[in-house]
C-alpha atoms as a PDB file:
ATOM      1  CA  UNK A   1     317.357 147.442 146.319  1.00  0.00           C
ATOM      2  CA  UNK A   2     314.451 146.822 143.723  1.00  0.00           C
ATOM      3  CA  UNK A   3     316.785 146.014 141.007  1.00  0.00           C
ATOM      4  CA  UNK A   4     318.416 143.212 143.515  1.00  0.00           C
ATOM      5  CA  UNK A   5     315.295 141.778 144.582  1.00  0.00           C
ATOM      6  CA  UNK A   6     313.881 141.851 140.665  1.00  0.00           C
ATOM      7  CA  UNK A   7     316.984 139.581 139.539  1.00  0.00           C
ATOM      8  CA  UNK A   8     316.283 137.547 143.193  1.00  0.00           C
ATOM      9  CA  UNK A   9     312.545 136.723 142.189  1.00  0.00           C
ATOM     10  CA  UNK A  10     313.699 136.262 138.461  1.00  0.00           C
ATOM     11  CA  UNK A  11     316.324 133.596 139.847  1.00  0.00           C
ATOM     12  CA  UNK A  12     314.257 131.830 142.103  1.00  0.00           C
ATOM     13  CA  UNK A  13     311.459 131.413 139.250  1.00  0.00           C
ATOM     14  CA  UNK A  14     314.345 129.980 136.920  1.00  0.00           C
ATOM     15  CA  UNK A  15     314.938 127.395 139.902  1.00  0.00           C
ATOM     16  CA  UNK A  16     311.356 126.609 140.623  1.00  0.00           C
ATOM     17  CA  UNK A  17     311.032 126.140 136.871  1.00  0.00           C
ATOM     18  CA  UNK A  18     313.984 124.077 136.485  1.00  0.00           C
ATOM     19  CA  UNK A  19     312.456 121.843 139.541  1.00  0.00           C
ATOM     20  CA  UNK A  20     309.273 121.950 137.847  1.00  0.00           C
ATOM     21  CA  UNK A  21     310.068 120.405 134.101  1.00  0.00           C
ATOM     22  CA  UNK A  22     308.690 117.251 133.283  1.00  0.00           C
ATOM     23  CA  UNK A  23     310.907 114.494 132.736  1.00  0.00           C
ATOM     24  CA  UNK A  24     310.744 114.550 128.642  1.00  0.00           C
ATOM     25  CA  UNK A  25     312.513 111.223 128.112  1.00  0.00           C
ATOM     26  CA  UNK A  26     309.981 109.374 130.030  1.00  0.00           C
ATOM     27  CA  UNK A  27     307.755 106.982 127.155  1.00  0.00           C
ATOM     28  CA  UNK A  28     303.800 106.886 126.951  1.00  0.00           C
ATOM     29  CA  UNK A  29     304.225 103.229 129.067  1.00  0.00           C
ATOM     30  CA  UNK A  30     306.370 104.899 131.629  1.00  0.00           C
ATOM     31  CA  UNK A  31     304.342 107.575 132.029  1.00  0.00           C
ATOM     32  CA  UNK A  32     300.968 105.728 132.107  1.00  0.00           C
ATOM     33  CA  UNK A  33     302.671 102.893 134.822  1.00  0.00           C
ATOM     34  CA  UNK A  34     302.798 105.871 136.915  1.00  0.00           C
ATOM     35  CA  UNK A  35     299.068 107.414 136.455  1.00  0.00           C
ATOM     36  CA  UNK A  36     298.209 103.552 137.307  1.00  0.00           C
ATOM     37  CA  UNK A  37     300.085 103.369 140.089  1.00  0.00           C
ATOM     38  CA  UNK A  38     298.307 107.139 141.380  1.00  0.00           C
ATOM     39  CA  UNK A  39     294.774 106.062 140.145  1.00  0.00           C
ATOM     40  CA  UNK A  40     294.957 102.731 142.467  1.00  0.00           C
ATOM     41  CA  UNK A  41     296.098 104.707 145.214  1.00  0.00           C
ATOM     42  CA  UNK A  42     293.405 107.452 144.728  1.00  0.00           C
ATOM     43  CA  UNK A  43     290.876 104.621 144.702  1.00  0.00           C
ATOM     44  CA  UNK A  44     291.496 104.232 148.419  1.00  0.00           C
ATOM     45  CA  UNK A  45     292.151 107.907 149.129  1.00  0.00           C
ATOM     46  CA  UNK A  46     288.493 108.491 147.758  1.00  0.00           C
ATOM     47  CA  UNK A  47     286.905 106.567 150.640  1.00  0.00           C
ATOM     48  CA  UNK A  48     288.091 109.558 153.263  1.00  0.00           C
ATOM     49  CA  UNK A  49     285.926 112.284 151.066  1.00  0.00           C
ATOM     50  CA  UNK A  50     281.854 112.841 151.055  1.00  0.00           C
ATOM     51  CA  UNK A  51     280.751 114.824 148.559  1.00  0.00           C
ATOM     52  CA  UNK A  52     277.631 115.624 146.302  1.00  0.00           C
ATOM     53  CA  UNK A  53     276.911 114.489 142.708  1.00  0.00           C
ATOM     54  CA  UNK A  54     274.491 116.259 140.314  1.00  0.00           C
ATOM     55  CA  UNK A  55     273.770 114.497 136.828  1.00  0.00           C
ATOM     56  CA  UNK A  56     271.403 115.484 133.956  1.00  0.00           C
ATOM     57  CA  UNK A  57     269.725 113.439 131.371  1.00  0.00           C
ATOM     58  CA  UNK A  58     268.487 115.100 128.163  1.00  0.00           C
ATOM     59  CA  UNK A  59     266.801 112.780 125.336  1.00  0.00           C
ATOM     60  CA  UNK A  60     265.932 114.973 122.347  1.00  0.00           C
ATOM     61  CA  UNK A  61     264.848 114.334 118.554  1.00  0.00           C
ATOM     62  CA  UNK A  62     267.504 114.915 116.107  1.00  0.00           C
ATOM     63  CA  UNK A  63     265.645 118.187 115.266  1.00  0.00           C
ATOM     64  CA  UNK A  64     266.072 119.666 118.527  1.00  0.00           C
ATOM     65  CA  UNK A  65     263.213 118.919 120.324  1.00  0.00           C
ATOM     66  CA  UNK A  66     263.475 117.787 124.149  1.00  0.00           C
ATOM     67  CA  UNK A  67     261.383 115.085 124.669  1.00  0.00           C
ATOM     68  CA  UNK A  68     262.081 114.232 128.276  1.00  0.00           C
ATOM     69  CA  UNK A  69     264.838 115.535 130.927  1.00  0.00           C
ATOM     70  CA  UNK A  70     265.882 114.957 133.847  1.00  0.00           C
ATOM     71  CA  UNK A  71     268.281 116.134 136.934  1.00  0.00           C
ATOM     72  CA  UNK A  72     269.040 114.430 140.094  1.00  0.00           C
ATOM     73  CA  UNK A  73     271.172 115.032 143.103  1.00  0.00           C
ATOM     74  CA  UNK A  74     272.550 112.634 145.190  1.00  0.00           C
ATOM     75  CA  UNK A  75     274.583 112.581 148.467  1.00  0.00           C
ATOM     76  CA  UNK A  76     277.797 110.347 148.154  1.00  0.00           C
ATOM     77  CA  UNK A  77     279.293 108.206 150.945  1.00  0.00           C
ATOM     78  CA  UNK A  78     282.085 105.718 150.094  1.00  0.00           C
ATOM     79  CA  UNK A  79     282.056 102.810 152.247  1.00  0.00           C
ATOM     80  CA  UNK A  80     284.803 100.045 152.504  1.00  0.00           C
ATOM     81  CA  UNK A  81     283.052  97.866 149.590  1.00  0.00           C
ATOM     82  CA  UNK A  82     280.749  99.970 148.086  1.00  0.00           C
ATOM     83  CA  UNK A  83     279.841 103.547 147.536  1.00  0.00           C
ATOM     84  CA  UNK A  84     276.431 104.467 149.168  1.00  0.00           C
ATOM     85  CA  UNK A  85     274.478 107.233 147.116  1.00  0.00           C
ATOM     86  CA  UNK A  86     271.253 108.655 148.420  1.00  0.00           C
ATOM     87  CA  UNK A  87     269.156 110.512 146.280  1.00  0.00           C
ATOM     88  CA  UNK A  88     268.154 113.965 147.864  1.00  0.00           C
ATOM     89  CA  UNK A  89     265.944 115.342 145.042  1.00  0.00           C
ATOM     90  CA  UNK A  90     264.958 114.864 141.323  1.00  0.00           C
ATOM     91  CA  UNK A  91     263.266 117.081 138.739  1.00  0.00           C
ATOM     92  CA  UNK A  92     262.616 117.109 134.809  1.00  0.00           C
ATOM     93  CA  UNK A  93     260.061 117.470 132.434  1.00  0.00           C
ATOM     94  CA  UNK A  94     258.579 115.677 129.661  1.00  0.00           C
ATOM     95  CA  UNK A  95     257.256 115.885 126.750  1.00  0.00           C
ATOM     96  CA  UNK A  96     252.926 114.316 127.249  1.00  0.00           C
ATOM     97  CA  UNK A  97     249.816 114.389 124.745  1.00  0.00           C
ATOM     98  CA  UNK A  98     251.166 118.126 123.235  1.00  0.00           C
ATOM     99  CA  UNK A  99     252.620 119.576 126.501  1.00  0.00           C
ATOM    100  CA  UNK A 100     255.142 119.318 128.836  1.00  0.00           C
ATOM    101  CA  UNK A 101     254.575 117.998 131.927  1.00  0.00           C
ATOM    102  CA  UNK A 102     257.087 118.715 134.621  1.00  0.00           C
ATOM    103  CA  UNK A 103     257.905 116.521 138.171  1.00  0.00           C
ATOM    104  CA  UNK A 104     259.800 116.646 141.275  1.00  0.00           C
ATOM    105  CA  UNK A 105     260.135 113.605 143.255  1.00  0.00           C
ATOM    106  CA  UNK A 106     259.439 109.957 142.953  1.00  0.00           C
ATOM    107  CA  UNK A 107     257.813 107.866 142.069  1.00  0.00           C
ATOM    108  CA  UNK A 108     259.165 109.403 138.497  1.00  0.00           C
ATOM    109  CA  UNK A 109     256.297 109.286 136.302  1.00  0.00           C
ATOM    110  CA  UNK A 110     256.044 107.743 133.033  1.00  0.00           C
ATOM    111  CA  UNK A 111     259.531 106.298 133.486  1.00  0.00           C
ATOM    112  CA  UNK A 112     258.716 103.003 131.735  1.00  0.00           C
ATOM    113  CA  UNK A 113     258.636 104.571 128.596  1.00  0.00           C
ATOM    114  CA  UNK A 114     261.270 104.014 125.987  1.00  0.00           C
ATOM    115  CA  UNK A 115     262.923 107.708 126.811  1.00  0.00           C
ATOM    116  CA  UNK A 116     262.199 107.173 130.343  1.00  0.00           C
ATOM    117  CA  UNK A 117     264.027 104.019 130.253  1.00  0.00           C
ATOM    118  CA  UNK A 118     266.626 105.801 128.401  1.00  0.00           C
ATOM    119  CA  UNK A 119     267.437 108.931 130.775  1.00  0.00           C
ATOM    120  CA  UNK A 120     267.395 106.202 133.709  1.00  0.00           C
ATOM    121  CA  UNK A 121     269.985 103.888 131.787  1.00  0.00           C
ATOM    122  CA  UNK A 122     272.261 106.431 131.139  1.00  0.00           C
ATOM    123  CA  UNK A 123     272.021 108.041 134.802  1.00  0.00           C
ATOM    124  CA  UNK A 124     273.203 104.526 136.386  1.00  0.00           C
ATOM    125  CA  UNK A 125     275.886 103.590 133.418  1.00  0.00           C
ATOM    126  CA  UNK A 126     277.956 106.260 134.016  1.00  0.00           C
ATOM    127  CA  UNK A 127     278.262 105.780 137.727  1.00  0.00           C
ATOM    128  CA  UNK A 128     279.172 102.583 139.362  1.00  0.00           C
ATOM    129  CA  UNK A 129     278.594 101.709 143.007  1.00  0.00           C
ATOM    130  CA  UNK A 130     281.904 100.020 143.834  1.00  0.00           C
ATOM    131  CA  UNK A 131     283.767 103.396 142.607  1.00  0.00           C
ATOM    132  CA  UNK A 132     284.897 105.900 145.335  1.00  0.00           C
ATOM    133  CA  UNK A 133     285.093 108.957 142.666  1.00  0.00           C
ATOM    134  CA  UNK A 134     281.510 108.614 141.413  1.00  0.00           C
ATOM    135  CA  UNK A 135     282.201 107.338 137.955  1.00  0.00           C
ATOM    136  CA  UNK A 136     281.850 103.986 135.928  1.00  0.00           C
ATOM    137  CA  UNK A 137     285.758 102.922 135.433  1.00  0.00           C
ATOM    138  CA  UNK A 138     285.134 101.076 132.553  1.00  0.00           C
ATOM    139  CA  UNK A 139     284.624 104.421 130.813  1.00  0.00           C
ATOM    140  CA  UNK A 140     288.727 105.358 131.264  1.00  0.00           C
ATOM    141  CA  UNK A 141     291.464 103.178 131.291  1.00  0.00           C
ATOM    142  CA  UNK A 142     293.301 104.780 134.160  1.00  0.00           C
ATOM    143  CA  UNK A 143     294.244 101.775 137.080  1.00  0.00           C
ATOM    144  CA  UNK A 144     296.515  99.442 136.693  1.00  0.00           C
ATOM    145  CA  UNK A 145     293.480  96.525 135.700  1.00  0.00           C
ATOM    146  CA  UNK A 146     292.070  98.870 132.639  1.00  0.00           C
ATOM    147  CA  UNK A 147     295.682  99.569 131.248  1.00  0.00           C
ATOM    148  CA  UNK A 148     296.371  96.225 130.742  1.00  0.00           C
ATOM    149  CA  UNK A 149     293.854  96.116 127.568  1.00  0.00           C
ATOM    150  CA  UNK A 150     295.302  99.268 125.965  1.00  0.00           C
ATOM    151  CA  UNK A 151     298.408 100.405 124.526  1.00  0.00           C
ATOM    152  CA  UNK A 152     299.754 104.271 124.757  1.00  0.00           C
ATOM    153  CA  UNK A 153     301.375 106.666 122.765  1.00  0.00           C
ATOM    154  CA  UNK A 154     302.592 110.072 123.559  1.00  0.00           C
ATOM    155  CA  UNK A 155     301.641 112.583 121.691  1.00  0.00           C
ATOM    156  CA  UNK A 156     303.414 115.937 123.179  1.00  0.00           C
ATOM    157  CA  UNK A 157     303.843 117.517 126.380  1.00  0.00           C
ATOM    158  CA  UNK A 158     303.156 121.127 126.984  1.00  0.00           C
ATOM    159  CA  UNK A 159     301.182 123.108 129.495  1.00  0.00           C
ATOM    160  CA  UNK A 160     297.001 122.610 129.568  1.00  0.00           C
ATOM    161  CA  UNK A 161     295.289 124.650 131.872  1.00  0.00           C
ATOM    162  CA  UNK A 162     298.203 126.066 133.038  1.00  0.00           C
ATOM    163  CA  UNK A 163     300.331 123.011 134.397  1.00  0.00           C
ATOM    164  CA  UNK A 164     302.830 121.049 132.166  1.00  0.00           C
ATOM    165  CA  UNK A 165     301.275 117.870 130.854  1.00  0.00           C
ATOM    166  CA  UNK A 166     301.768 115.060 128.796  1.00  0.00           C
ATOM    167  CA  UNK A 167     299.338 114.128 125.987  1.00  0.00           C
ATOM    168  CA  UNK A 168     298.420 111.231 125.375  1.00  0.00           C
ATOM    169  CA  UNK A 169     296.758 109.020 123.161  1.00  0.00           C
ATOM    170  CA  UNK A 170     294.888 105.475 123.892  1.00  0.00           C
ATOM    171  CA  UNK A 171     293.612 102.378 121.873  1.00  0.00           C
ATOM    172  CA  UNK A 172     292.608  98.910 122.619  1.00  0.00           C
ATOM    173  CA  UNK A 173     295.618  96.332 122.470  1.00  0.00           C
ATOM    174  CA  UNK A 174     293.312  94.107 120.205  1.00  0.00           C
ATOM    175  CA  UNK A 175     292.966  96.565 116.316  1.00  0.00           C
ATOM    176  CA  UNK A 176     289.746  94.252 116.162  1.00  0.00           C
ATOM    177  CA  UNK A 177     287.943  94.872 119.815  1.00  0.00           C
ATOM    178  CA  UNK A 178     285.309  97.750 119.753  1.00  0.00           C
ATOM    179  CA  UNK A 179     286.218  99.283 122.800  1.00  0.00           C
ATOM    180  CA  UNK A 180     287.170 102.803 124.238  1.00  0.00           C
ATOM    181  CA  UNK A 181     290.029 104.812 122.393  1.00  0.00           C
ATOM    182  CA  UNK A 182     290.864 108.607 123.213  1.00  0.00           C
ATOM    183  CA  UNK A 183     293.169 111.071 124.812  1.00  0.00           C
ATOM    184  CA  UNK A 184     294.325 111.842 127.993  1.00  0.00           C
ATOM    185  CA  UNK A 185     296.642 115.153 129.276  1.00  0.00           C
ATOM    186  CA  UNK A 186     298.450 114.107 132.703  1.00  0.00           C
ATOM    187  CA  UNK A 187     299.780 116.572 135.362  1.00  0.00           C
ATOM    188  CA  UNK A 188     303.879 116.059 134.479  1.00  0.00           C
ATOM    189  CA  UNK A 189     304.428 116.971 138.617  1.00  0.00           C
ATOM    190  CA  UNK A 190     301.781 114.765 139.722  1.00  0.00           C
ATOM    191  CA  UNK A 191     301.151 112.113 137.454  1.00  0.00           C
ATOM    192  CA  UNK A 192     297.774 112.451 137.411  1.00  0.00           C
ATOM    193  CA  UNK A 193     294.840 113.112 134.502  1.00  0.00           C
ATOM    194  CA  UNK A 194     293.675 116.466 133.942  1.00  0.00           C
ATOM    195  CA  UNK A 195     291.372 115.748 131.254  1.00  0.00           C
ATOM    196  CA  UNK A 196     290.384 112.268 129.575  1.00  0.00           C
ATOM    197  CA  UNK A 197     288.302 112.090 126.892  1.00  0.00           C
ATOM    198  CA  UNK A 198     287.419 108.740 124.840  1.00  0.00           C
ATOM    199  CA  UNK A 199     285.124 107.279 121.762  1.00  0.00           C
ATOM    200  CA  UNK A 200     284.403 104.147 120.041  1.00  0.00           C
ATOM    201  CA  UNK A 201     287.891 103.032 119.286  1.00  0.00           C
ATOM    202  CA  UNK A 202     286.176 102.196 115.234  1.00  0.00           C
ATOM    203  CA  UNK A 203     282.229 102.052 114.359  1.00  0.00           C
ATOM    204  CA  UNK A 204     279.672  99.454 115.256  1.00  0.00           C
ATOM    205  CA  UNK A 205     280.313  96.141 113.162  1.00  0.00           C
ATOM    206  CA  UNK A 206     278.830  96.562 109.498  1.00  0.00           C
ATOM    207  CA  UNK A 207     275.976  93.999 109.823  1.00  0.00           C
ATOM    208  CA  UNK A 208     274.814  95.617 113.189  1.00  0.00           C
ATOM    209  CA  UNK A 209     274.277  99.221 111.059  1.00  0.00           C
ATOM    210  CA  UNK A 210     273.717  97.385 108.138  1.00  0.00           C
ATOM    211  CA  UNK A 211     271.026  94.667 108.409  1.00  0.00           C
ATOM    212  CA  UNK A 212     269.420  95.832 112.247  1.00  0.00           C
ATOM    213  CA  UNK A 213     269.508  99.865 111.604  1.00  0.00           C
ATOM    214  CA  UNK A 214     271.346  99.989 115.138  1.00  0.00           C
ATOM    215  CA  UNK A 215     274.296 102.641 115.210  1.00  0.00           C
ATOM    216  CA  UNK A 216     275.936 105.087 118.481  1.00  0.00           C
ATOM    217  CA  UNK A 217     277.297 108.134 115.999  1.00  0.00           C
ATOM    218  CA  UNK A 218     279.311 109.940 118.404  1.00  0.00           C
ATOM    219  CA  UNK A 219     279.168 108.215 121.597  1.00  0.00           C
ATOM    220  CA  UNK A 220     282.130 108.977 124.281  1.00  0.00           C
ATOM    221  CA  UNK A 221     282.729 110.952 127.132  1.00  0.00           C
ATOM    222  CA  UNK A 222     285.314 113.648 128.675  1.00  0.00           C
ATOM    223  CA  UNK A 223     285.934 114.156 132.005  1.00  0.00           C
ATOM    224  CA  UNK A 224     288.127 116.650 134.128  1.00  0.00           C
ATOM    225  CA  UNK A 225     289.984 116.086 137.320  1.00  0.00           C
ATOM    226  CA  UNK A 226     290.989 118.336 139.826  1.00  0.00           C
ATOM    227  CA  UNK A 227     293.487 118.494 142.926  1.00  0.00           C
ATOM    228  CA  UNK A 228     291.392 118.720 145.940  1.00  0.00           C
ATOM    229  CA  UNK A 229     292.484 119.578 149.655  1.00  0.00           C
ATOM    230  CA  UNK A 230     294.834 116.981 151.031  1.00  0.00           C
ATOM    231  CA  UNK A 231     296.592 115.816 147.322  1.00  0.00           C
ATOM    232  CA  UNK A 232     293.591 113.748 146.236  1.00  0.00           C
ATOM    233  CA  UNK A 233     292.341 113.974 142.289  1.00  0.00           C
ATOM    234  CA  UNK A 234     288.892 113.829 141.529  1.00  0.00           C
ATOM    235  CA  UNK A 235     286.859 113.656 138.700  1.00  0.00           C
ATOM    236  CA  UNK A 236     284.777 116.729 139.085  1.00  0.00           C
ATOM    237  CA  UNK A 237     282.543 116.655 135.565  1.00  0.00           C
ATOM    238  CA  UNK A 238     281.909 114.213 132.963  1.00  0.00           C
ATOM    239  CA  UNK A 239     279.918 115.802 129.685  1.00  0.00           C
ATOM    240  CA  UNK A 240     278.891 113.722 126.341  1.00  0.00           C
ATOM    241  CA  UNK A 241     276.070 114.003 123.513  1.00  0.00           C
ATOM    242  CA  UNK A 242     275.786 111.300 121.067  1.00  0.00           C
ATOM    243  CA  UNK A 243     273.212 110.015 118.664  1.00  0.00           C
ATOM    244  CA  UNK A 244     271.580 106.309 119.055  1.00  0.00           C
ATOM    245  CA  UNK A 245     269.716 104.662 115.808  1.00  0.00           C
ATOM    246  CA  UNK A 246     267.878 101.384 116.638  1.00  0.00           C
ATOM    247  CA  UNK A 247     266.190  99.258 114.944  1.00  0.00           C
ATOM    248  CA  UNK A 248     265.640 101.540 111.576  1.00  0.00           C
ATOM    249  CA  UNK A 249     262.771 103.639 113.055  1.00  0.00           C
ATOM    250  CA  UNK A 250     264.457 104.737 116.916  1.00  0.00           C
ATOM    251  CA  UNK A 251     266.328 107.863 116.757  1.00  0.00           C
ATOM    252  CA  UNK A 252     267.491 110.305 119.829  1.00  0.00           C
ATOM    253  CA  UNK A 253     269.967 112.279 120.911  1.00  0.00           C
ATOM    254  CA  UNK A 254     271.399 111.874 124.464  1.00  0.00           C
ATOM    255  CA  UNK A 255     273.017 114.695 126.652  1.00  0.00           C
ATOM    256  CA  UNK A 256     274.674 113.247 129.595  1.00  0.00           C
ATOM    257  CA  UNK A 257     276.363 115.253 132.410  1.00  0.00           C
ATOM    258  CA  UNK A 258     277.523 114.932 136.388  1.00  0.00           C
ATOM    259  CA  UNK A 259     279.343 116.934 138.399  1.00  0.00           C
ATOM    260  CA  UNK A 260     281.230 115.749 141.446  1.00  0.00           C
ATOM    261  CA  UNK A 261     281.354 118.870 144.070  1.00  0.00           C
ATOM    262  CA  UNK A 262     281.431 120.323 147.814  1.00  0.00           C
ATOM    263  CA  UNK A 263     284.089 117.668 148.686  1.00  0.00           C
ATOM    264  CA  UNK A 264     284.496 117.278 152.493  1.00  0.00           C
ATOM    265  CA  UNK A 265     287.266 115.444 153.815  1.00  0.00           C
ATOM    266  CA  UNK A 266     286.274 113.122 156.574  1.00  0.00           C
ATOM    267  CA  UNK A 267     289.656 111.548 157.956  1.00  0.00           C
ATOM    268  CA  UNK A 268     293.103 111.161 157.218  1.00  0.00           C
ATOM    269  CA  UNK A 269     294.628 108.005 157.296  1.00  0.00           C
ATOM    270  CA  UNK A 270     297.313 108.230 154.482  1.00  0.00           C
ATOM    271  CA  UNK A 271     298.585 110.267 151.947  1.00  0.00           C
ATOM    272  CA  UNK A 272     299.226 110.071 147.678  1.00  0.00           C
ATOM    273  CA  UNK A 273     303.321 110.161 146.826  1.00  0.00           C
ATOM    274  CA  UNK A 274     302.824 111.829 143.570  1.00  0.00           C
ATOM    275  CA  UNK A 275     305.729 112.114 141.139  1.00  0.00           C
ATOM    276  CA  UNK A 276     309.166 109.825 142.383  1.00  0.00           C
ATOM    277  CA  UNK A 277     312.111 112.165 142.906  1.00  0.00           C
END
């Protein structure tokens, strides 16, 4: 009885496995059609989900040394054109006359400074109000509009965080536009990104580092997505740290990161197809 049942399980894993292997023929534009296709229909999906965003801002000297931080929380409601974010709390520190001097609340204090201005910048650029997942789209070429300035090439597929995905890379149509380049690993089932991560697609023109002392060594970002209740993919973290050099004499580090979490699901009004059969 335990040996039939052993080769039983052992057969129906073969099937599910079978069932379960990505289509290898597929190319990089194939599979990428499809993630646009999924990404535009997530867009709308996103709109039925609440949930709460956390980012932190850390500006440092190259040496180390934090010189002003902050986190905020925010409550996130998409609405039909727009995505309404209220800020529930904010707290950091920063670095004043020899001491730090720490804050909770607004108004923020000494936030017209230049690393004040800074840690607020980068808090708003990587969100964007029109976006249902909480994240600045301009920072992934994922839908169907972004794809259309970048061509793909598949690198490999095999499993990454335990599901089968493809890897793939990403660079801007145009070898001459400074734009996003990077990698992406997409869920073979679902057709969806797992993990994205992207960087200056080459360095700032020559003159720019050259003649105004301006460079971003480093800059990109990574994000993860995960399957949430009811088929819907959400980015649920975004990390980066990159240098900026401005103007010969300016130089920081920047640690940006948000996480998208306690996802509530508010209505049902359609559902995400996933892979075509």
């Amino acid at each position: 009885m335990v040996k039939r049942r052993l080769i039983s399980l052992l057969l129906l894993a073969a099937v599910s496995s079978r069932h379960a292997k990505a289509d290898d023929s597929l190319t990089a534009d194939a599979i990428m059609a499809r993630v646009a296709t999924n990404q535009d229909s997530s867009e709308k999906l996103r709109s039925q989900y609440i949930y709460h965003q956390h980012i932190q801002v850390i500006s440092k000297k190259p040496t180390g040394k934090i010189l002003r931080e902050e986190a905020a929380d925010y409550h996130i409601v998409p609405k039909p054109d727009h995505t309404e974010r209220t800020l529930e709390q904010i707290t950091g520190r920063y670095w004043h006359k020899g001491k730090y001097e720490a804050f909770s609340g607004e108004p923020v204090p000494d936030s017209e400074s230049t690393d004040g201005e800074l840690v607020h910048d980068f808090r708003d650029d990587v969100t964007d109000e029109k976006s249902k997942d909480g994240l600045a789209h301009d920072l992934f070429p994922l839908t169907t509009n972004e794809q259309r300035d970048y061509k793909f090439r598949l690198l490999d597929c095999d499993p990454f965080e335990g599901r089968k995905a493809y890897h793939v890379a990403f660079i801007p149509k145009d070898d001459e536009d400074t734009d996003w380049a990077g990698e992406a690993y997409i869920d073979a089932l679902e057709f969806q990104p797992v993990y994205v991560f992207t960087k200056l697609s080459q360095p700032l023109p020559f003159g720019v580092r050259k003649f105004l002392g301006t460079d971003l060594p480093g800059i990109g970002f990574a994000v993860h997505y995960r399957r949430q209740d009811g088929g819907v993919w959400f980015p649920v973290s975004l990390g980066s740290e990159f240098r900026i050099r401005a103007l010969f004499f300016f130089n920081r580090t920047m640690t940006v990161s948000l996480e998208n979490r306690d996802f509530e699901h508010t209505h049902v009004q359609s559902k995400i197809t996933g892979a075509e059969q």
